[in-house]
Protein backbone atom coordinates (compact mmCIF):
# COMPACT_ATOMS: atom_id res chain seq x y z
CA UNK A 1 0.00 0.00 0.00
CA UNK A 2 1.41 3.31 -1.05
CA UNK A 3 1.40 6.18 1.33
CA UNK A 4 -1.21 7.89 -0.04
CA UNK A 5 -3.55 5.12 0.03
CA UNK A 6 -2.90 4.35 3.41
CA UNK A 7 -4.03 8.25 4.67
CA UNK A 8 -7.14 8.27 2.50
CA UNK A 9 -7.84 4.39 4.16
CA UNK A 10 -7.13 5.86 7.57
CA UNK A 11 -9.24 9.05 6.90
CA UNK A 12 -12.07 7.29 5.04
CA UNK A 13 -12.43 4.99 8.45
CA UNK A 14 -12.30 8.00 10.55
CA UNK A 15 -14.78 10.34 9.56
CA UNK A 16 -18.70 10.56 8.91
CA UNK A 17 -18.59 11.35 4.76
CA UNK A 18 -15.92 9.13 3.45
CA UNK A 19 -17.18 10.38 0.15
CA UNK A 20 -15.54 13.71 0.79
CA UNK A 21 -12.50 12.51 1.53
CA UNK A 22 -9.48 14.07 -0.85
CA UNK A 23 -5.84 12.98 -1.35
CA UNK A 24 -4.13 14.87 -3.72
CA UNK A 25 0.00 14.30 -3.89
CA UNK A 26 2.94 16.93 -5.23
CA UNK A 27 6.30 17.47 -5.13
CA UNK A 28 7.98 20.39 -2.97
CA UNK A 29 11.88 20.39 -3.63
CA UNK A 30 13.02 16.12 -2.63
CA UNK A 31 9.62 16.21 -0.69
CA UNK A 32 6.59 14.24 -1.49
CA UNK A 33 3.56 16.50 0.14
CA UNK A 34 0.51 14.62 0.65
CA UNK A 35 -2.82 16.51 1.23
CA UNK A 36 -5.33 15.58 3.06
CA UNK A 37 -9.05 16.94 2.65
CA UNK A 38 -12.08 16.28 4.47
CA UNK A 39 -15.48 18.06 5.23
CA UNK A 40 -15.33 20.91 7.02
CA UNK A 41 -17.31 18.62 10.31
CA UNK A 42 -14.80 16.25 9.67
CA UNK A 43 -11.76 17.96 10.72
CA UNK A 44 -11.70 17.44 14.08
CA UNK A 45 -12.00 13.50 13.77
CA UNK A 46 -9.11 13.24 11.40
CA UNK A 47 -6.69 15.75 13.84
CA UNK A 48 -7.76 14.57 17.26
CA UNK A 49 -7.52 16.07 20.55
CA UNK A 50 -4.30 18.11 21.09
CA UNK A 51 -3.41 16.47 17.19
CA UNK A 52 -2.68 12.82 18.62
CA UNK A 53 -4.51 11.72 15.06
CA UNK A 54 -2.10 13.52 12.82
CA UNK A 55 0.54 12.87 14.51
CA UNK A 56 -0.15 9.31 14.83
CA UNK A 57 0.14 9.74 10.54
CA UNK A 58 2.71 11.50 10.37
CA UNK A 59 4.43 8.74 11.99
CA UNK A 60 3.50 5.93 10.50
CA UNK A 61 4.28 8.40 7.00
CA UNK A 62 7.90 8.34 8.88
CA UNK A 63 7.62 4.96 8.63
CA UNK A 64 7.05 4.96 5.10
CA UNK A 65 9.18 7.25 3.61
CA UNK A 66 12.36 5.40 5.47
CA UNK A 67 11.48 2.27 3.78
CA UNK A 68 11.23 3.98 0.52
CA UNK A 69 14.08 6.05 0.91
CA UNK A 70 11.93 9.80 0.15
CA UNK A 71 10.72 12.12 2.41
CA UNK A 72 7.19 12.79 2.90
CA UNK A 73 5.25 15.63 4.62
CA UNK A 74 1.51 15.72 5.46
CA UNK A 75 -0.88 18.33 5.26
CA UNK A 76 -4.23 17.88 6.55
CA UNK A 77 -6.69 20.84 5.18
């Protein structure tokens, strides 16, 4: 499972309106940037109390981008 697959799986089981849930991926520099969009009532869900959410996938995007050798960032709008 690529990185971006595995944040829109994680977000998609998080929220209420999977359907809105957006993954777009670019390049910034050696940086893969993955975004993350949800519905606006959504938000909270997918960054958690006091962020434990996103950080949890930024982590596990850590992870990721050691085992494939690229860096990756996550943003979550």
């Amino acid at each position: 499972m690529s990185a971006p697959e595995l944040v829109e799986f994680v977000a998609r089981s998080l929220v209420d309106d999977p359907d809105a849930v957006r993954v777009k991926v670019h390049r910034e520099g050696d940086t893969t940037v993955i975004e993350l969009h949800v519905a606006e009532d959504d938000m909270g869900k997918v960054i958690g109390r006091n962020g434990s959410v996103a950080k949890a996938l930024r982590t596990l995007l850590k992870v990721i981008a050691a085992r494939e050798g690229e860096p990756l960032s996550l943003e979550i709008g």
